[in-house]
C-alpha atoms as a PDB file:
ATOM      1  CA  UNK A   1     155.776  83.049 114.270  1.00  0.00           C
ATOM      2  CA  UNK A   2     153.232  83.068 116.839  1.00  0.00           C
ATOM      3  CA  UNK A   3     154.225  84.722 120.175  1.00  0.00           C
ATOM      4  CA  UNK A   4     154.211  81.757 123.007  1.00  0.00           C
ATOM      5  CA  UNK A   5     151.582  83.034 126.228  1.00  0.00           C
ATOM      6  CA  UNK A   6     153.984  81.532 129.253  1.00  0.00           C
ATOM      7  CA  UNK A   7     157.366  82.846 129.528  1.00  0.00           C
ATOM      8  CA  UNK A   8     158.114  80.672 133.084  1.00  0.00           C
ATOM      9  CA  UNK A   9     159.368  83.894 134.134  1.00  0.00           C
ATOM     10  CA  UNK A  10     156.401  83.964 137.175  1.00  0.00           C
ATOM     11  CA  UNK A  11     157.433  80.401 137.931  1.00  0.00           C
ATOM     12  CA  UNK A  12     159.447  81.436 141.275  1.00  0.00           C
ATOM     13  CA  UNK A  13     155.876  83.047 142.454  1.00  0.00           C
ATOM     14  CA  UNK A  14     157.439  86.503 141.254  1.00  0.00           C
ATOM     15  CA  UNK A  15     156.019  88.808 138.349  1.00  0.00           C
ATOM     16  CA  UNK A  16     157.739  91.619 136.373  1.00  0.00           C
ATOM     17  CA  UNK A  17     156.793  95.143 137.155  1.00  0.00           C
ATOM     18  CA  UNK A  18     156.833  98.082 134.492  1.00  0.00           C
ATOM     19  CA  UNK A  19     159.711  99.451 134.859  1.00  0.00           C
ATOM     20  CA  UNK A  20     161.355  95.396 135.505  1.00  0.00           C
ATOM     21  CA  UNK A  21     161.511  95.539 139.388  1.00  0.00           C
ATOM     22  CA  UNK A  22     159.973  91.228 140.441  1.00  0.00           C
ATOM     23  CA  UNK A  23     157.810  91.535 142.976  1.00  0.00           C
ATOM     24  CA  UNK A  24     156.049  88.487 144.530  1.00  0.00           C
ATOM     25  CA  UNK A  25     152.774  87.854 143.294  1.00  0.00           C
ATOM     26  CA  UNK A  26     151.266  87.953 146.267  1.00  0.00           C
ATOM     27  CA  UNK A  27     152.595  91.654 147.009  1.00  0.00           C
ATOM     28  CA  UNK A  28     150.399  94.278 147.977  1.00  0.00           C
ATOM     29  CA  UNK A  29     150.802  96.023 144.109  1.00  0.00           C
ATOM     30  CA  UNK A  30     149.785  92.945 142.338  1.00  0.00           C
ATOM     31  CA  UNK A  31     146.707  92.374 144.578  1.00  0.00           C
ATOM     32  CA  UNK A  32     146.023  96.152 144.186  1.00  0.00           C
ATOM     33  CA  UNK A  33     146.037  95.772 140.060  1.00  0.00           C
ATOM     34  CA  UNK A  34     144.718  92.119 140.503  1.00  0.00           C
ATOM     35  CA  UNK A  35     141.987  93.399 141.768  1.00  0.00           C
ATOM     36  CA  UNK A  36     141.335  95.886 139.028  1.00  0.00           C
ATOM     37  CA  UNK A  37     141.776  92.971 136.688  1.00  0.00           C
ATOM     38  CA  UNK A  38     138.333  91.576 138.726  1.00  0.00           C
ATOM     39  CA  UNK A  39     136.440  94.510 138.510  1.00  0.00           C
ATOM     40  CA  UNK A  40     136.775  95.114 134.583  1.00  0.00           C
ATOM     41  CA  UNK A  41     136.315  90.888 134.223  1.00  0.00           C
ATOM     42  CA  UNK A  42     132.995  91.511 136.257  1.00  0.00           C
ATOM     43  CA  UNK A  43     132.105  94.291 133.890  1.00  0.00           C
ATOM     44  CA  UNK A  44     132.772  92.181 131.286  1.00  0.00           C
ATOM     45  CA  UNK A  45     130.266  90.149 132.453  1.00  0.00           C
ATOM     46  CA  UNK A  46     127.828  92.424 132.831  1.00  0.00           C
ATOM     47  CA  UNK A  47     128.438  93.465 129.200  1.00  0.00           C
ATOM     48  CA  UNK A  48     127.823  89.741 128.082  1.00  0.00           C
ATOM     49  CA  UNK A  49     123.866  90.704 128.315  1.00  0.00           C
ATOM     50  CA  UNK A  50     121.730  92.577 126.656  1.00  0.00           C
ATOM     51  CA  UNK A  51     122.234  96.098 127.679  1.00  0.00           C
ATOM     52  CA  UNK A  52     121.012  99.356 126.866  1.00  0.00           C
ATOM     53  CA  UNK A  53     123.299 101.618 125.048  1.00  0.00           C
ATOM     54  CA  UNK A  54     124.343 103.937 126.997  1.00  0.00           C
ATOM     55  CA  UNK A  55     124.813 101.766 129.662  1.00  0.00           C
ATOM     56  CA  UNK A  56     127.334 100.162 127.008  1.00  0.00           C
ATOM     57  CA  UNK A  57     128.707 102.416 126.018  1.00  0.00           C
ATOM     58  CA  UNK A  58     129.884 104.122 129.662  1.00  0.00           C
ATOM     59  CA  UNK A  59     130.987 100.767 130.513  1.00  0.00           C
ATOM     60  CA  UNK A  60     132.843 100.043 127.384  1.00  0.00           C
ATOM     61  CA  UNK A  61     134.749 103.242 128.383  1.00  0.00           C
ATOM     62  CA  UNK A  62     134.957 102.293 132.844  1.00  0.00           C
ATOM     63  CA  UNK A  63     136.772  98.517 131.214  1.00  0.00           C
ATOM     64  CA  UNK A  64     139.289 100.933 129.020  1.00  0.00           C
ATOM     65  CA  UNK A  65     139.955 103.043 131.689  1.00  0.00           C
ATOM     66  CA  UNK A  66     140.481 100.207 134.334  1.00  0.00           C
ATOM     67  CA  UNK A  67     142.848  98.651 131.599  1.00  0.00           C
ATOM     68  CA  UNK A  68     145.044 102.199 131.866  1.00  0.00           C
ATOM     69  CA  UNK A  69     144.645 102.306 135.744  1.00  0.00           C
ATOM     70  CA  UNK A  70     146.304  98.563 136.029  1.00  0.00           C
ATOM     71  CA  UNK A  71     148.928  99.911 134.135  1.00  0.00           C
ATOM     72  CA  UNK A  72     149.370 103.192 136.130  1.00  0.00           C
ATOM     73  CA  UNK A  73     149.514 100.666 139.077  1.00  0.00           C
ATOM     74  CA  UNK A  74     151.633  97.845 138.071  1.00  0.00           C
ATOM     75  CA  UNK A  75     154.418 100.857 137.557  1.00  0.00           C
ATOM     76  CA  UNK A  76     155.879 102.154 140.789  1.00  0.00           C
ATOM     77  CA  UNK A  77     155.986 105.755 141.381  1.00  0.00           C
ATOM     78  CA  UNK A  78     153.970 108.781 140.331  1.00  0.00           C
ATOM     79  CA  UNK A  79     155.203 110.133 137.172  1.00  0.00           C
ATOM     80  CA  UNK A  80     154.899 108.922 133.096  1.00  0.00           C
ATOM     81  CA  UNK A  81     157.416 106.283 132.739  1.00  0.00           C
ATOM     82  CA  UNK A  82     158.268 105.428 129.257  1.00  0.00           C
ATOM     83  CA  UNK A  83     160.433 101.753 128.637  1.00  0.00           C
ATOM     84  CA  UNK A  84     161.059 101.364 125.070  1.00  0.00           C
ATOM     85  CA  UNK A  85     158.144 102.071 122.862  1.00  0.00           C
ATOM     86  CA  UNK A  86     155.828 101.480 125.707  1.00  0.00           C
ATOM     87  CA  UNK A  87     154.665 104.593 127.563  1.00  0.00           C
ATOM     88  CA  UNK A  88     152.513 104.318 131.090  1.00  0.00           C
ATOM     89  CA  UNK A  89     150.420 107.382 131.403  1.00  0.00           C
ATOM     90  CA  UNK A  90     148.956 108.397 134.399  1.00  0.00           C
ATOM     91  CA  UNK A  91     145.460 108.322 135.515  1.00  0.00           C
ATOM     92  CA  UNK A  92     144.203 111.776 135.679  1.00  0.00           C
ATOM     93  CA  UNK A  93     141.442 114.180 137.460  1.00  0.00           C
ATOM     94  CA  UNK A  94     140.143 114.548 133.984  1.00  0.00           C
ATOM     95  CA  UNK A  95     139.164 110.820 133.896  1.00  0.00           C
ATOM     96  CA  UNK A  96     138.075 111.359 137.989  1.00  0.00           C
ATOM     97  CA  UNK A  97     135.592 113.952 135.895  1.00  0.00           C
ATOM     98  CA  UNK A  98     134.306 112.290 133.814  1.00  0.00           C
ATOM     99  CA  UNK A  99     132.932 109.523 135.931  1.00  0.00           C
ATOM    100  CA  UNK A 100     131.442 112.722 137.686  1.00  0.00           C
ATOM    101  CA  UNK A 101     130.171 114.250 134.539  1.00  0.00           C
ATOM    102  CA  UNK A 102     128.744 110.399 134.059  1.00  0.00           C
ATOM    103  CA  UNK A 103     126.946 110.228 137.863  1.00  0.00           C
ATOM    104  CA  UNK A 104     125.650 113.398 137.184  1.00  0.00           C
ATOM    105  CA  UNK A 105     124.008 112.322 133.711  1.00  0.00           C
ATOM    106  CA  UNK A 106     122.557 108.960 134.904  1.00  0.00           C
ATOM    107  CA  UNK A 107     121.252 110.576 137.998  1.00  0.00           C
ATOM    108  CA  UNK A 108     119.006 112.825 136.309  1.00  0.00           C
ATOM    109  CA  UNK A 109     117.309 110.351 135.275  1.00  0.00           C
ATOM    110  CA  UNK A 110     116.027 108.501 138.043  1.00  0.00           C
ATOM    111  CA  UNK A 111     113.878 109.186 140.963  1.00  0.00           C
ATOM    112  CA  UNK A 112     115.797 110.586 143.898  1.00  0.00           C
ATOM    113  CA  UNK A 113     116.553 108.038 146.746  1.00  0.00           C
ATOM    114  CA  UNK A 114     114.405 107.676 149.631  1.00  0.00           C
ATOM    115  CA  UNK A 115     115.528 104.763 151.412  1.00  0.00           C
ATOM    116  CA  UNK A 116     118.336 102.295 151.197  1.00  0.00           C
ATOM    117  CA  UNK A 117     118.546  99.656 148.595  1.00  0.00           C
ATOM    118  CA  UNK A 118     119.642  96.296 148.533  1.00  0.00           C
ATOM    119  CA  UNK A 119     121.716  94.766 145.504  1.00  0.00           C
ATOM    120  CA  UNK A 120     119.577  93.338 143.175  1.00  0.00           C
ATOM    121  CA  UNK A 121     116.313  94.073 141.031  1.00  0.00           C
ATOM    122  CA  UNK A 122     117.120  92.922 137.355  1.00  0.00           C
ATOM    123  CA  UNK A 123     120.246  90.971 136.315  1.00  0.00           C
ATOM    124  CA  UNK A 124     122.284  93.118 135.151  1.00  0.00           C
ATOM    125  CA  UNK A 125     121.573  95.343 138.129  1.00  0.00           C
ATOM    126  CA  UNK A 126     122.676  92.662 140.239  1.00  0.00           C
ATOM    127  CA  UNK A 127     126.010  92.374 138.462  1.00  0.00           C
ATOM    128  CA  UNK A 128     126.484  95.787 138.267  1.00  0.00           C
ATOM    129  CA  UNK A 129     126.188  96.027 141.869  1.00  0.00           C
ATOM    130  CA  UNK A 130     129.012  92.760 142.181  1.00  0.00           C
ATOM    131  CA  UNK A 131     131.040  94.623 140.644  1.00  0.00           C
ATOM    132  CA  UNK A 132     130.316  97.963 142.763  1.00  0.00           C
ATOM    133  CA  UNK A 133     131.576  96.306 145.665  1.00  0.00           C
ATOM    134  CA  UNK A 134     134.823  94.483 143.188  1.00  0.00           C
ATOM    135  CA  UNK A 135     135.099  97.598 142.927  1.00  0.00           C
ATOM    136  CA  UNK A 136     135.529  99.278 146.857  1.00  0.00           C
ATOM    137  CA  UNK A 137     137.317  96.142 147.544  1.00  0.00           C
ATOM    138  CA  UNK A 138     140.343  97.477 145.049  1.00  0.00           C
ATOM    139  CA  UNK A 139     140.237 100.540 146.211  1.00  0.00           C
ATOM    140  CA  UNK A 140     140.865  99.043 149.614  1.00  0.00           C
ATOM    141  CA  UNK A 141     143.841  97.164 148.135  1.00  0.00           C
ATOM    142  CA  UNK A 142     145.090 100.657 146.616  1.00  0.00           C
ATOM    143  CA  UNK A 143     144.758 102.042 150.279  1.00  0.00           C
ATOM    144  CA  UNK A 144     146.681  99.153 151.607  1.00  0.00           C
ATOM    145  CA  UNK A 145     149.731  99.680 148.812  1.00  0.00           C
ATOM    146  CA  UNK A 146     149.565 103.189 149.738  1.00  0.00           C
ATOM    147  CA  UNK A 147     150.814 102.074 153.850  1.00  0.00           C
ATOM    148  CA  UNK A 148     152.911  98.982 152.629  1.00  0.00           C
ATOM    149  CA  UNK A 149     156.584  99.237 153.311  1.00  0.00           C
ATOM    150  CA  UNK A 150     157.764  96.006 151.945  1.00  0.00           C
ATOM    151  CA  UNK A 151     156.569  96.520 148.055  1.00  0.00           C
ATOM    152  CA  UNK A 152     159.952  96.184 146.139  1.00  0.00           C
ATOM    153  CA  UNK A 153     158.220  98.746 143.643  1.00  0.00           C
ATOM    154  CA  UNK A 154     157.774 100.899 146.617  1.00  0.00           C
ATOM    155  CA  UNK A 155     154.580 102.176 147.988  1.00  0.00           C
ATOM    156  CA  UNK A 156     154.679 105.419 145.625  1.00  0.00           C
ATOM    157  CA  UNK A 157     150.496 105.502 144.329  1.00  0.00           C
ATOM    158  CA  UNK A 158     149.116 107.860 142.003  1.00  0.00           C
ATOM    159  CA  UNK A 159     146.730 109.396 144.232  1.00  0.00           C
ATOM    160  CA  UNK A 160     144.080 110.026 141.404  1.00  0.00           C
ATOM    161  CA  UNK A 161     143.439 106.517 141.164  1.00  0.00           C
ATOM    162  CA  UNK A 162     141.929 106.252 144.710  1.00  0.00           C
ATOM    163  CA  UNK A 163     139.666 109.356 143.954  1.00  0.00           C
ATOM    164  CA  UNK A 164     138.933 107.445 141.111  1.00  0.00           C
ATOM    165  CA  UNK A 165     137.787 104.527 142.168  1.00  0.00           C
ATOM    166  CA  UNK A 166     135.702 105.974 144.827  1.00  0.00           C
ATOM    167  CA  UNK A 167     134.016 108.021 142.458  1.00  0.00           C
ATOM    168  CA  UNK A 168     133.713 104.878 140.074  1.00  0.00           C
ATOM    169  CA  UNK A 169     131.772 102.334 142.967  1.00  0.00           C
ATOM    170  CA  UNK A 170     129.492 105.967 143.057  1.00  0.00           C
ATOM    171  CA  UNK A 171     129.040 105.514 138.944  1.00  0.00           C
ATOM    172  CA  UNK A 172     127.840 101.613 139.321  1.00  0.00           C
ATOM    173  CA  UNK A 173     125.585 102.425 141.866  1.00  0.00           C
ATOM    174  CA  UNK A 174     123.993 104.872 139.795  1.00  0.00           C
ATOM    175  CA  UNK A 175     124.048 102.633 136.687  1.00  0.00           C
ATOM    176  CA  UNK A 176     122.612  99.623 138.122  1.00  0.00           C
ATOM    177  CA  UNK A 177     119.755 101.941 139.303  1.00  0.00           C
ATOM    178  CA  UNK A 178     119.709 102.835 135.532  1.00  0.00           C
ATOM    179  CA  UNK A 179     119.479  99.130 134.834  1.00  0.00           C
ATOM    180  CA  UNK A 180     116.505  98.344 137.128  1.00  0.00           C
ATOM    181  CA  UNK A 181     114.633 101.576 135.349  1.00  0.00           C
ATOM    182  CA  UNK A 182     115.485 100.490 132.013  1.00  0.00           C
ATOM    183  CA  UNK A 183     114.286  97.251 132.782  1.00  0.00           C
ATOM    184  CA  UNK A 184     111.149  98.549 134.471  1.00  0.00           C
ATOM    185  CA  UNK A 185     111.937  96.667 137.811  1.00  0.00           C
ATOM    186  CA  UNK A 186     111.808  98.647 140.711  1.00  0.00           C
ATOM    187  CA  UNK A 187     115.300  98.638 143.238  1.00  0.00           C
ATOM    188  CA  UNK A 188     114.910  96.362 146.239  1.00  0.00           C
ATOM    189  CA  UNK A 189     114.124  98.420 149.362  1.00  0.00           C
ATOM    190  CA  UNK A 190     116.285  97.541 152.251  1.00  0.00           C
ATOM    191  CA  UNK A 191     113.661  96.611 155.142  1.00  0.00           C
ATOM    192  CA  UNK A 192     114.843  96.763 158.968  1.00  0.00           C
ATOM    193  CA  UNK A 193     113.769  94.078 160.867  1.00  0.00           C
END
């Protein structure tokens, strides 16, 4: 028997925390892990191209990661919390290092910056760079939990996931750079007027 997608549950204009706490949907955790859900659906995007493979494969692993950080967000408090057979693990410097370990790889490869850039060259540039600034604007929303005192879930954040997500917007900036070299089209100089 196939399992129905609606439960009516959200009907009220609530949704269902991990650990079963309703919180409206408009509540400063859901837009914090709403936003999340953006980012990795404009990665997914960008994936829907042509790509080259590394640039795949790190954001095969950034969409798997956001996936884990939704979870660590859409569960109140700081610690593992296990409900049944479900466990939510929480995000960890060692994922924070390895989007370093990543900026540091991509980096070497291009040509050190001497001005500012504008989004755009290629297109997958471009929607790497959407999704760059996706990307700040959850971290803004995780800031913005982090104050809220009327979250029934509390305001309790795993602080790793705001170093990680500034250290992710650092990663797509770097890897739509990548994608304008791999594409051999040059990044679009920012010109004062």
């Amino acid at each position: 028997m196939a399992v129905k997608i609606y439960t009516k549950t959200g009907d009220d204009g609530s949704t269902g925390l991990f650990g079963g706490v309703r919180t409206p949907k408009d509540g400063a955790r859901v837009e914090a892990y709403g936003t999340l859900d953006e980012l990795n659906a404009a990665i997914g995007m960008v994936r829907c191209q042509p790509l080259d493979p590394d640039l795949d494969h790190i954001l095969a692993v950034v969409q798997n990661s956001l996936f884990e950080l939704g979870a660590d967000l859409a569960t109140p408090g700081t610690g593992d919390q296990q409900r049944g057979k479900s466990t939510v693990k929480r995000v960890t410097d060692t994922e924070v290092d390895a989007i370093e370990t990543a900026i540091d790889n991509f980096s070497a490869q291009l040509e050190p910056l001497t001005r500012f850039i504008l989004p755009g060259g290629c297109t997958v540039a471009a929607g790497i760079h959407w999704a760059r600034v996706v990307c700040r604007r959850a971290e803004r929303r995780v800031v913005s939990l982090q104050s809220s005192e009327t979250d029934p879930g509390g305001n309790e954040v795993n602080p790793v996931v705001i170093r990680y997500l500034n250290r992710l917007s650092d990663l797509l900036f770097v890897l739509a750079r990548y994608a304008n070299l791999k594409a051999g089209v040059e990044d679009v100089p920012w010109t004062a007027r």
